[in-house]
Protein backbone atom coordinates (compact mmCIF):
# COMPACT_ATOMS: atom_id res chain seq x y z
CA UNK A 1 -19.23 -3.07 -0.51
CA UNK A 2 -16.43 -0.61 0.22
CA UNK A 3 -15.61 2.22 -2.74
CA UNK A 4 -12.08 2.39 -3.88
CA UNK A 5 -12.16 6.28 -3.28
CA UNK A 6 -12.38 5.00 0.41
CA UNK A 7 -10.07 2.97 0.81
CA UNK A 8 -7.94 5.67 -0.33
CA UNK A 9 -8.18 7.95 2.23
CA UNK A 10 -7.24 5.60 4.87
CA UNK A 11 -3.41 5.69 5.96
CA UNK A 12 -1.71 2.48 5.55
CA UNK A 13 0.80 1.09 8.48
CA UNK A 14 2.95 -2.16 8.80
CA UNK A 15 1.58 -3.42 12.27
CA UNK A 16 5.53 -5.24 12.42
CA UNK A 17 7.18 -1.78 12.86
CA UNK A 18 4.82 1.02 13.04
CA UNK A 19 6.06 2.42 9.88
CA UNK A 20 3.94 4.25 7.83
CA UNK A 21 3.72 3.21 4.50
CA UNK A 22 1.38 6.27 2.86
CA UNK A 23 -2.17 6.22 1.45
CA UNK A 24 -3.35 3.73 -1.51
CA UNK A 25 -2.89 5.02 -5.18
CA UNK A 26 -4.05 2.53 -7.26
CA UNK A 27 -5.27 -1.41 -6.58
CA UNK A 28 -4.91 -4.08 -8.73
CA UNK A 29 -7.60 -6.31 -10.02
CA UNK A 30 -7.95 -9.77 -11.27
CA UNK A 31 -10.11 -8.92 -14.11
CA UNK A 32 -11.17 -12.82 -14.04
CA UNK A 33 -12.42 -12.94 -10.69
CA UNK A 34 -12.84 -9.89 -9.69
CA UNK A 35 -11.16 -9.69 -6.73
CA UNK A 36 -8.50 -7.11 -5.38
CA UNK A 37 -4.84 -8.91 -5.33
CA UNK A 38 -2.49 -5.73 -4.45
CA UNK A 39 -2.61 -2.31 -2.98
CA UNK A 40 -0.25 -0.13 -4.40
CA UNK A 41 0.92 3.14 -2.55
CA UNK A 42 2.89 5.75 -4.51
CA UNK A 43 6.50 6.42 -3.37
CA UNK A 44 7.77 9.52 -1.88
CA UNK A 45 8.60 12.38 -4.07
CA UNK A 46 12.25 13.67 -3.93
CA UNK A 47 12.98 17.41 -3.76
CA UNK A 48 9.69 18.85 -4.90
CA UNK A 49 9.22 16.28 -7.45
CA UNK A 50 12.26 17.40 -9.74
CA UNK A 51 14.09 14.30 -9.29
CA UNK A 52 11.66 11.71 -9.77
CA UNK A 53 10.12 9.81 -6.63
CA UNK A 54 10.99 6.49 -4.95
CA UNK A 55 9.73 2.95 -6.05
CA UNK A 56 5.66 2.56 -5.32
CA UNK A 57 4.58 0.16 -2.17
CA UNK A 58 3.09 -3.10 -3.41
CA UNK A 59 0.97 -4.76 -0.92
CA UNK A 60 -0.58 -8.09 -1.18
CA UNK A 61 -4.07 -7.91 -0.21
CA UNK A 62 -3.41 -11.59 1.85
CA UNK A 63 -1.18 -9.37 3.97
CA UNK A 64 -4.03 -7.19 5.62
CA UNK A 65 -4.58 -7.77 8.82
CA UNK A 66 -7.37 -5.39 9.26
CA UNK A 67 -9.22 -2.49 7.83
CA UNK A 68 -10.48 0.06 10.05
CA UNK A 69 -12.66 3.48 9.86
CA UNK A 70 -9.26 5.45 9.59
CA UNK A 71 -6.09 2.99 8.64
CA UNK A 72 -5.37 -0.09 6.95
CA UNK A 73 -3.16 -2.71 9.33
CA UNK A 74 -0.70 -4.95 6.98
CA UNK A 75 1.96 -7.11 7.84
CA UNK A 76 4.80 -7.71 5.23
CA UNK A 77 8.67 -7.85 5.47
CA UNK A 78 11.55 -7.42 2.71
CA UNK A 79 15.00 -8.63 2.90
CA UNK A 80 15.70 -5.78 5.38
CA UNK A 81 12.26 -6.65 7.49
CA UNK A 82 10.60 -4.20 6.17
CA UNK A 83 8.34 -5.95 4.04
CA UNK A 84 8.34 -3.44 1.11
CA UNK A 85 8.81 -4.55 -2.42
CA UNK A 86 9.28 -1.99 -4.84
CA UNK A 87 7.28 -1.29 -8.16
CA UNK A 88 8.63 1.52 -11.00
């Protein structure tokens, strides 16, 4: 069973456009089952963090398409195909 401090050292990318979409901050858990429903990856800071930073990365975890030694493959889109939804 993977570690969560592993999974966040892997680089996330959307396999639709190459983007990359950062490395996972936080997951969330169903504390019922148990199981892993999101990743979440921070958003960018703006101008040395004085300004705030953009909306986090919310990633289902039925949108993985694979997890390797180095990356994590996920396929989402958004109403501008990106497939980002944002989370303040």
């Amino acid at each position: 069973m993977p570690r969560i401090s592993e999974f966040q050292t892997k680089e996330v990318v959307n396999v639709e456009n190459g983007k990359r979409l950062g490395h996972i901050g936080d997951l969330d858990v169903n504390l019922s089952s148990g199981k892993i429903e999101n990743l979440i990856i921070p958003g960018a800071g703006r101008v040395m963090g004085l300004f705030g930073r953009d909306n986090d990365v919310v990633v289902p975890w039925s949108n993985i398409v694979r997890i390797g030694a180095d990356v994590i493959l996920v396929r989402f889109y958004n109403d501008e195909g990106s497939s980002m939804q944002g989370r303040d």
